[in-house]
Protein backbone atom coordinates (compact mmCIF):
# COMPACT_ATOMS: atom_id res chain seq x y z
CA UNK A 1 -2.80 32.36 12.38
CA UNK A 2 -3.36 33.75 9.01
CA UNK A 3 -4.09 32.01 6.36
CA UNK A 4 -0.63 32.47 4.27
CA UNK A 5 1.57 30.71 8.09
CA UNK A 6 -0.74 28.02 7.66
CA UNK A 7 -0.37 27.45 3.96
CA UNK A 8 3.41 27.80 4.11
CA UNK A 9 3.15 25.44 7.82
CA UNK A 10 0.63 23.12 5.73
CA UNK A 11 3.56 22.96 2.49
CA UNK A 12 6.61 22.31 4.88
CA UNK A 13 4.97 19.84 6.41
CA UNK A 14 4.36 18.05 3.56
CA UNK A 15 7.61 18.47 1.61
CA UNK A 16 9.39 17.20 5.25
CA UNK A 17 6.98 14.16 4.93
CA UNK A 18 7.49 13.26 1.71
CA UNK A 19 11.38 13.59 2.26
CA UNK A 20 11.70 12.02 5.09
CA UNK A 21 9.53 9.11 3.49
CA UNK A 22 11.87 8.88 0.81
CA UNK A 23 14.78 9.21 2.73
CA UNK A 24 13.53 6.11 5.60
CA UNK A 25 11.47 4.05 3.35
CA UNK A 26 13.64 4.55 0.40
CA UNK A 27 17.37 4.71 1.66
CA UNK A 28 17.54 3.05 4.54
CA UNK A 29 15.20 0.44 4.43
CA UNK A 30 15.37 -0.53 0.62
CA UNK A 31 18.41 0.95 -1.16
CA UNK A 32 21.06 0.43 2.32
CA UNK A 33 20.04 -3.42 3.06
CA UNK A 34 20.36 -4.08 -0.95
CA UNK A 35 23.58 -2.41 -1.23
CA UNK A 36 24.75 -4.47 2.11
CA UNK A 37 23.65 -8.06 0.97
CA UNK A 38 25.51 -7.12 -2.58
CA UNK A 39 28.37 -6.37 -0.86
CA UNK A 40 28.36 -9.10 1.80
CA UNK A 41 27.87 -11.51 -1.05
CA UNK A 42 30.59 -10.15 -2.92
CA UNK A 43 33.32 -10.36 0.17
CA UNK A 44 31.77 -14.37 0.68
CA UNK A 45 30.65 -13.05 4.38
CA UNK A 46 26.80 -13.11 3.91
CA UNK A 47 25.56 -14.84 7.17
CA UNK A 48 21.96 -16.45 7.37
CA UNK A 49 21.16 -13.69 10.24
CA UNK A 50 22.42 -10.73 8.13
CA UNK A 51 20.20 -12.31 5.38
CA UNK A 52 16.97 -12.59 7.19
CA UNK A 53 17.48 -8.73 9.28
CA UNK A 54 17.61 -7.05 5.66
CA UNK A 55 15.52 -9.01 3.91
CA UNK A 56 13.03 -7.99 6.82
CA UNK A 57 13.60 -4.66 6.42
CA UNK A 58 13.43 -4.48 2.39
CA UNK A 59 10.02 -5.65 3.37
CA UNK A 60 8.96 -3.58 5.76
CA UNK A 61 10.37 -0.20 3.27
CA UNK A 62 7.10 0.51 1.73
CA UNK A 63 5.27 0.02 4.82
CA UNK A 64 7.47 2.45 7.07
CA UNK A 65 7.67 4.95 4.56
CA UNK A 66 3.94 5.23 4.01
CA UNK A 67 3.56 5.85 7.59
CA UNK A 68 5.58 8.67 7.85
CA UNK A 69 4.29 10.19 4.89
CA UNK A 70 0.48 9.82 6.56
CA UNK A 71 1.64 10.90 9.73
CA UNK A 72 3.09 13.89 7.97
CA UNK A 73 -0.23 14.63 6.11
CA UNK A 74 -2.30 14.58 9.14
CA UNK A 75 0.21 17.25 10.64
CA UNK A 76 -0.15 19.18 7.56
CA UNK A 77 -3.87 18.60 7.22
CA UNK A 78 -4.61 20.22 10.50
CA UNK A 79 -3.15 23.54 9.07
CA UNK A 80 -5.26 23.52 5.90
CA UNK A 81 -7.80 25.44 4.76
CA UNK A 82 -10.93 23.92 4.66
CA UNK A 83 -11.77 24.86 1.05
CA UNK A 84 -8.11 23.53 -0.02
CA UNK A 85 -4.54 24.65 0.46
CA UNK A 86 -4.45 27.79 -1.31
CA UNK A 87 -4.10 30.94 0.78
CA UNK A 88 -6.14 32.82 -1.38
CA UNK A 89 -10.16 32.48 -2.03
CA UNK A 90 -11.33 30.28 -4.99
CA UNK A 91 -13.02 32.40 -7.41
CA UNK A 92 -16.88 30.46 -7.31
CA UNK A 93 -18.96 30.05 -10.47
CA UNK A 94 -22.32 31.84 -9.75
CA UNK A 95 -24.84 30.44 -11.80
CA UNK A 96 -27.85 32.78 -13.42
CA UNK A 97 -31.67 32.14 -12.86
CA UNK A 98 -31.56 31.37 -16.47
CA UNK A 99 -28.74 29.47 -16.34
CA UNK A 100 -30.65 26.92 -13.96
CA UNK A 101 -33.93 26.63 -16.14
CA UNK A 102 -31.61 25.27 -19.03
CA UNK A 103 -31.87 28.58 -20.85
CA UNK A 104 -28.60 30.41 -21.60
């Protein structure tokens, strides 16, 4: 593979993670159980079990979300360039025998 597929594999891979992070850890396991005990609580129909199941998962949000987001980064690790993700060369500084005695 050349090095721009694996830069643009390496990118998708990480935009997928981090939206798919935001969309499980933030939506549906924080923002969906809040938004069902409000309304259960509302409508006088908020049960013990339905209490404990969301709470669970409000808790759990951060933790689920990080994984996918690691998981994710491994994937997208495995397609990046050793010397960063940029599919061009990094320009080095080359540094003068002067330079390294302290003299300019």
């Amino acid at each position: 593979m050349t090095k721009n597929v694996k830069f643009v594999l390496a990118t998708l891979l990480s935009v997928a993670g981090t939206l798919m992070m935001v969309y499980v850890g933030g939506w549906l396991l924080f923002v969906s159980p809040l938004l069902s005990l409000y309304q259960h609580f509302m409508n006088h129909s908020l049960t013990g079990k339905l209490l404990l199941v969301d709470l669970i998962k409000i808790f759990f949000a951060a933790t689920a979300g990080g994984a996918i987001w690691c998981i994710f980064d491994i994937a997208a690790g495995y397609f990046r360039d050793d010397k960063g993700d940029a599919p061009w060369p990094k320009k080095e500084k080359h540094e003068t025998a002067e330079e390294e005695d302290g003299n300019p």
